[in-house]
N, C-alpha and C. Protein backbone atom coordinates (compact mmCIF):
# COMPACT_ATOMS: atom_id res chain seq x y z
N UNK A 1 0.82 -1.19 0.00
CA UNK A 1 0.00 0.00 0.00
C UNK A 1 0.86 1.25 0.00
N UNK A 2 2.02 1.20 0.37
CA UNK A 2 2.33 2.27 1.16
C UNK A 2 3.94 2.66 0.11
N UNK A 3 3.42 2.91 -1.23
CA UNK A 3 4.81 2.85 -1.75
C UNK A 3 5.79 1.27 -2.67
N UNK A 4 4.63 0.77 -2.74
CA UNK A 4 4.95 -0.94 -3.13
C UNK A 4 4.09 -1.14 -4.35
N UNK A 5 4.71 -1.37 -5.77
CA UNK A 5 3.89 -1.80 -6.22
C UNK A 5 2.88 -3.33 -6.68
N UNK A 6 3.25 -3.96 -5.32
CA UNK A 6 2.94 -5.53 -5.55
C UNK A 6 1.44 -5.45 -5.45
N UNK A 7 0.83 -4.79 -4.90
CA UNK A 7 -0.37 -4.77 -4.78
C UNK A 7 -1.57 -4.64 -6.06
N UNK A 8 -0.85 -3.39 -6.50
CA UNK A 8 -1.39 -3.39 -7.60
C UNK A 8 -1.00 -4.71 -8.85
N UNK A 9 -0.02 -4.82 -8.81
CA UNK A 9 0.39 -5.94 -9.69
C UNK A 9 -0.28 -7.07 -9.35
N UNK A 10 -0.31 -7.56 -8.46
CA UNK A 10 -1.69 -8.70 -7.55
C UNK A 10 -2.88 -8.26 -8.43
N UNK A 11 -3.70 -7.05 -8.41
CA UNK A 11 -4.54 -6.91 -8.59
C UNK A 11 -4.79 -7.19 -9.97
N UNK A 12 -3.52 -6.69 -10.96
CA UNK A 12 -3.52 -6.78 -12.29
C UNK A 12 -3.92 -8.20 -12.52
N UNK A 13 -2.69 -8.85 -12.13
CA UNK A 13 -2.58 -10.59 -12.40
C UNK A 13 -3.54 -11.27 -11.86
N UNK A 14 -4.39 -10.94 -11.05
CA UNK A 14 -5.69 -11.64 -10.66
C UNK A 14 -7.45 -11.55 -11.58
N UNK A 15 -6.74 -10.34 -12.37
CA UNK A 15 -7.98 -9.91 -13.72
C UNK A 15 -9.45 -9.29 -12.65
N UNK A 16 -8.46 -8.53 -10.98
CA UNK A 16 -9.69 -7.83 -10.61
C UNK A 16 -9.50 -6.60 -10.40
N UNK A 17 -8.28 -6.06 -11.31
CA UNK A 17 -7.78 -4.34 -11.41
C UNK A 17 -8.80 -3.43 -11.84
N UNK A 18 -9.56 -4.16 -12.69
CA UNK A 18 -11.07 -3.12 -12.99
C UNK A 18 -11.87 -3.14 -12.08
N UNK A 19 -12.22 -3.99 -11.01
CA UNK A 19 -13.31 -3.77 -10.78
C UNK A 19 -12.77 -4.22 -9.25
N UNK A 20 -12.30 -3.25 -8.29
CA UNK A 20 -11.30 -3.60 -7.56
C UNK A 20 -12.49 -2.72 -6.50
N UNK A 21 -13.68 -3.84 -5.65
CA UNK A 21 -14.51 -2.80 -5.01
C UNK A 21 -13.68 -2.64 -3.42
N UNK A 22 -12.86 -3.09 -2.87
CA UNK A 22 -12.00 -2.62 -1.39
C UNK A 22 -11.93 -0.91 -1.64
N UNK A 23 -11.22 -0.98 -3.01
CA UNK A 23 -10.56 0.31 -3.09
C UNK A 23 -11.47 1.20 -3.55
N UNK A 24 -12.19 1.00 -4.15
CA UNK A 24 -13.27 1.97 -4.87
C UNK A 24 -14.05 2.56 -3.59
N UNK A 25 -15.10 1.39 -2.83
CA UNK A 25 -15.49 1.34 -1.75
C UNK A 25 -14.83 2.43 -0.63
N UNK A 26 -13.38 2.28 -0.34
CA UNK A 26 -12.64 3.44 0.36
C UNK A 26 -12.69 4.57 0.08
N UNK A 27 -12.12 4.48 -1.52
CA UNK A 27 -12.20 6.19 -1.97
C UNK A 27 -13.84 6.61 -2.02
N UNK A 28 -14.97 6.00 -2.33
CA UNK A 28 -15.96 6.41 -2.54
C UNK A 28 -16.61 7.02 -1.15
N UNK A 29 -16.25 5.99 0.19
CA UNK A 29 -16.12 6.42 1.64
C UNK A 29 -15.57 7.59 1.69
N UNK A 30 -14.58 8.17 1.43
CA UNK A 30 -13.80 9.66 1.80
C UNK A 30 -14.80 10.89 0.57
N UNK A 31 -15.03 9.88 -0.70
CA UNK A 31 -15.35 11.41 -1.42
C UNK A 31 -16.92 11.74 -0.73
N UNK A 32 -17.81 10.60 0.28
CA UNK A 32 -18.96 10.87 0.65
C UNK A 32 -19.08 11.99 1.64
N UNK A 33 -17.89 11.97 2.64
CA UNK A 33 -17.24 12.61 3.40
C UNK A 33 -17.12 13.69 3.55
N UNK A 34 -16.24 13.22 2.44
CA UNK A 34 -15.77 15.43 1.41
C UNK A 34 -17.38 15.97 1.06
N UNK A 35 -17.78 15.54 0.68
CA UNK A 35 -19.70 15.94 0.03
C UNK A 35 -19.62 16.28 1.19
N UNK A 36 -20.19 15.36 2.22
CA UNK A 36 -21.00 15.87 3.33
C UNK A 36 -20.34 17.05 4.18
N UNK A 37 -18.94 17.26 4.17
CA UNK A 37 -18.46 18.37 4.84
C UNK A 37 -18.83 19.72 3.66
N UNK A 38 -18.68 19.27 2.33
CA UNK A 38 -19.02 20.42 1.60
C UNK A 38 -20.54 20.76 1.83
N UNK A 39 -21.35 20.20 2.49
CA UNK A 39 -22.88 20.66 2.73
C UNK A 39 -23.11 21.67 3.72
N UNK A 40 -22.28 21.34 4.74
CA UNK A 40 -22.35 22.22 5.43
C UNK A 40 -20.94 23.20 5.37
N UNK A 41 -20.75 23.64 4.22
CA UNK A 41 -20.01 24.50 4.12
C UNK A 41 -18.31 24.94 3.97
N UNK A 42 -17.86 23.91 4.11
CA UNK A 42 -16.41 23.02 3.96
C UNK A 42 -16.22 22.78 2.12
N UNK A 43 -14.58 23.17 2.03
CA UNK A 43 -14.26 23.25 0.96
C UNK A 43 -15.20 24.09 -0.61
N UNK A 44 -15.62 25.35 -0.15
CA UNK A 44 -16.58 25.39 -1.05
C UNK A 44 -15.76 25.94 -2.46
N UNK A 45 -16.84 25.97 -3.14
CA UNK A 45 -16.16 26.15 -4.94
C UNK A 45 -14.75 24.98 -5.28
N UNK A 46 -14.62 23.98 -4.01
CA UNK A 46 -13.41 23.10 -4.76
C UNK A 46 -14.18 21.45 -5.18
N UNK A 47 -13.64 21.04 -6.15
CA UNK A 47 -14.23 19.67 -6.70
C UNK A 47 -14.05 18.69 -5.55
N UNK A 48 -14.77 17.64 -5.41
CA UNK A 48 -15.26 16.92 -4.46
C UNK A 48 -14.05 15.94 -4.50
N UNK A 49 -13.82 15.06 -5.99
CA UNK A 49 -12.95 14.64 -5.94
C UNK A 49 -11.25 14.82 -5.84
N UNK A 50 -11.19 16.39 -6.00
CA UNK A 50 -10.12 16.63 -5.86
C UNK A 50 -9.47 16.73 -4.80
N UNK A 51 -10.37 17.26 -3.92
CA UNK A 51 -10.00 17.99 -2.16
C UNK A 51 -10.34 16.21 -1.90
N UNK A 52 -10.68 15.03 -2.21
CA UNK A 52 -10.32 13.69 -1.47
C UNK A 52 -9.29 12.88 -1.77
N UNK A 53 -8.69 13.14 -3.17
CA UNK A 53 -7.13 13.12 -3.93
C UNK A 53 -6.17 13.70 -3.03
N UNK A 54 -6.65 15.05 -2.42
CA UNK A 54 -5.11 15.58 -1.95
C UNK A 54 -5.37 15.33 -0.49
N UNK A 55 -6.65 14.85 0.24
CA UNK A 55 -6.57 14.38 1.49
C UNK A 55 -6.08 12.68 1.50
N UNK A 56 -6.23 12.49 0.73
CA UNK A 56 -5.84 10.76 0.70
C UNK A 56 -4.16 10.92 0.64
N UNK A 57 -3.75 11.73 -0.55
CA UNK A 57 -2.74 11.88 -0.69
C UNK A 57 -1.59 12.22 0.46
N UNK A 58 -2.16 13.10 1.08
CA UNK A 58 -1.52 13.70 2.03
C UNK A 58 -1.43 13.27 3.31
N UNK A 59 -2.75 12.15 3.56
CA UNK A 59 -2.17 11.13 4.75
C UNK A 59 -1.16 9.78 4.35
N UNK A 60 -1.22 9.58 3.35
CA UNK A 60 -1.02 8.66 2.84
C UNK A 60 0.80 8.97 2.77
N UNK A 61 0.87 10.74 2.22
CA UNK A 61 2.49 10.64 2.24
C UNK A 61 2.98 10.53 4.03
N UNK A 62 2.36 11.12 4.24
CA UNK A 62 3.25 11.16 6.26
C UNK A 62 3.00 10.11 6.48
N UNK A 63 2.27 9.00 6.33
CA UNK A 63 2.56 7.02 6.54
C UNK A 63 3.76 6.65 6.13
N UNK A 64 3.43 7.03 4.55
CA UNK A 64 4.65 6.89 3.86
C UNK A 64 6.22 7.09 4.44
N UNK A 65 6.32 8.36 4.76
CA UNK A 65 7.91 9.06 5.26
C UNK A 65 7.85 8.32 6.10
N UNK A 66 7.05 7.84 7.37
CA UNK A 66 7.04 7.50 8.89
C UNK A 66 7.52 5.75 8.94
N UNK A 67 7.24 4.98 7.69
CA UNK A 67 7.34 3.73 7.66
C UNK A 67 8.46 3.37 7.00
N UNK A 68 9.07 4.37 6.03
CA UNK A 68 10.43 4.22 5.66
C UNK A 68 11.62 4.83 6.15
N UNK A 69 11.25 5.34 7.35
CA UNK A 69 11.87 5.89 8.56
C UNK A 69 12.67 7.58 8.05
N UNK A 70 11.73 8.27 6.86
CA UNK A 70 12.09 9.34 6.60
C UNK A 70 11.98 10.61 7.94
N UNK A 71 10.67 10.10 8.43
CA UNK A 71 10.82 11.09 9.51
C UNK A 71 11.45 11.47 10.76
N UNK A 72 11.91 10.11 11.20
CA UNK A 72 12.66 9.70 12.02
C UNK A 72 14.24 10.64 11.41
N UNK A 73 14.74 9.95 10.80
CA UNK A 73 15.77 10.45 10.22
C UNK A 73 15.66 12.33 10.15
N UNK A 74 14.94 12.73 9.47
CA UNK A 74 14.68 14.26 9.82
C UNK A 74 14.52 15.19 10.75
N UNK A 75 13.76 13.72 11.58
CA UNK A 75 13.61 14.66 13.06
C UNK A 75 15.08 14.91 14.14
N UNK A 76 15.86 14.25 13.75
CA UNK A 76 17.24 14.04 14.05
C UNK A 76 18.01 15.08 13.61
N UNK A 77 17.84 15.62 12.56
CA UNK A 77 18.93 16.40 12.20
C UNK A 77 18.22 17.70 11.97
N UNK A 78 16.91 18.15 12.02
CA UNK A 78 16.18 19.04 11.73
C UNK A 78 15.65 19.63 12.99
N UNK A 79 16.41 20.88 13.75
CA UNK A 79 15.78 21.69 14.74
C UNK A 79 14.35 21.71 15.20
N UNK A 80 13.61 21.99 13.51
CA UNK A 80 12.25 22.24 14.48
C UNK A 80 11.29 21.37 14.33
N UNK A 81 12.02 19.94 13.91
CA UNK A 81 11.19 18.74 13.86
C UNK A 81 11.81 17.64 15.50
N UNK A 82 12.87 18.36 15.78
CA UNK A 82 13.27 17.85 17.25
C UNK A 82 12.30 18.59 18.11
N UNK A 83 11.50 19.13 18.20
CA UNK A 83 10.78 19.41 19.40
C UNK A 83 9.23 19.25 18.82
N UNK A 84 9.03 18.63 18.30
CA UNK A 84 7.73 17.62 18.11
C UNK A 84 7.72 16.45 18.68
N UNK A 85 7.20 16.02 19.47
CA UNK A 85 7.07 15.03 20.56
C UNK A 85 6.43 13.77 19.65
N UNK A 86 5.82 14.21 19.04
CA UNK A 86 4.54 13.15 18.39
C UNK A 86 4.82 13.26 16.94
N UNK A 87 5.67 13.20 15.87
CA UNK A 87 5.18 13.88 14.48
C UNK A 87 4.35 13.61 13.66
N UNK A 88 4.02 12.15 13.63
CA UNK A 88 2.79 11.93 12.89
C UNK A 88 1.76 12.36 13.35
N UNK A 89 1.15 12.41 15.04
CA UNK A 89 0.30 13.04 15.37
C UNK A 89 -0.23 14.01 15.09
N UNK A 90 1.10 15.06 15.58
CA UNK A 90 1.05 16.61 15.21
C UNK A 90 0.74 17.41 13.65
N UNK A 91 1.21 16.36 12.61
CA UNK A 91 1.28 16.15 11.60
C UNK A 91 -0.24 16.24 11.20
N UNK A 92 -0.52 15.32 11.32
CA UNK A 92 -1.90 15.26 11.21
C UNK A 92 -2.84 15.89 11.75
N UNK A 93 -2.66 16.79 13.11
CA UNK A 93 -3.82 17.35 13.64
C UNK A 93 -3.54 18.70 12.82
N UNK A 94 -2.23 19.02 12.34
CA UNK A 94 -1.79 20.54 11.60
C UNK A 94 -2.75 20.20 10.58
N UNK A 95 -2.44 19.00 9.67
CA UNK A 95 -3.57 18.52 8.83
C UNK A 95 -4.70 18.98 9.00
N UNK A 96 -5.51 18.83 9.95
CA UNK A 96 -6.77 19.09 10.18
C UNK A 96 -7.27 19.92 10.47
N UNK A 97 -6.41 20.61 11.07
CA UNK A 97 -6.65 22.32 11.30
C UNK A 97 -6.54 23.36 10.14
N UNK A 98 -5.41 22.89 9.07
CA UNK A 98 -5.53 23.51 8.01
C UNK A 98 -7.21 23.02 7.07
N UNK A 99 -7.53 21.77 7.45
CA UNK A 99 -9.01 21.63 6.79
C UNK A 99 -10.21 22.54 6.97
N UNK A 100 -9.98 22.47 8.48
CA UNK A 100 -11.28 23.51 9.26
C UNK A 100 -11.24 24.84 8.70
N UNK A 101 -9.84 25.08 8.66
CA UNK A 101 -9.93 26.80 7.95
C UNK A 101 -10.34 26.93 6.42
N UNK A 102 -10.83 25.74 5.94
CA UNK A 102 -11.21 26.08 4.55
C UNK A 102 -12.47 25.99 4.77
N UNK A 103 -13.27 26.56 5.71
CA UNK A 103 -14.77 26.81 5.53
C UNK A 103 -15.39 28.09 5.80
């Protein structure tokens, strides 16, 4: 999942890359999400699927860095990532706070 392409290649070689409902099912879960926050007023004038592209995306990269020990490594040599206690946490709640302000 996370930077590997065996998965998808599984999916290819199994002849269920078209019609692959785990994943569809997920993304279709987040873009319902994105709708329903855009109802009440969240993300307005931006495409539904796009603002769930760059939220998928964007948790998906800080997993990413955190499991191939990019962050680790950064937080080591990088001042103001040494006084983050938590970084994926923090990471993510900055995440979310930058969401709230788009309404």
């Amino acid at each position: 999942m996370f930077v590997l392409k065996e998965p998808i290649a599984h999916l290819k070689g199994s002849c269920v890359y078209e019609n692959w409902e785990e994943g569809e099912k997920a993304f279709q879960a987040l873009m319902m999400n994105i709708a329903a926050c855009q109802e009440v007023g969240y993300f307005k004038n931006l495409d539904t699927t796009a603002v769930a592209l760059i939220a998928w995306s964007t948790l998906h990269g800080i997993c990413s860095l955190k499991l191939h020990g990019h962050l680790d490594h950064m937080s080591e040599h990088e001042p103001s990532l040494q006084q983050m206690e938590n970084i994926v946490g923090q990471s993510y709640e900055t995440f979310m706070q930058m969401l709230e302000r788009l309404k």
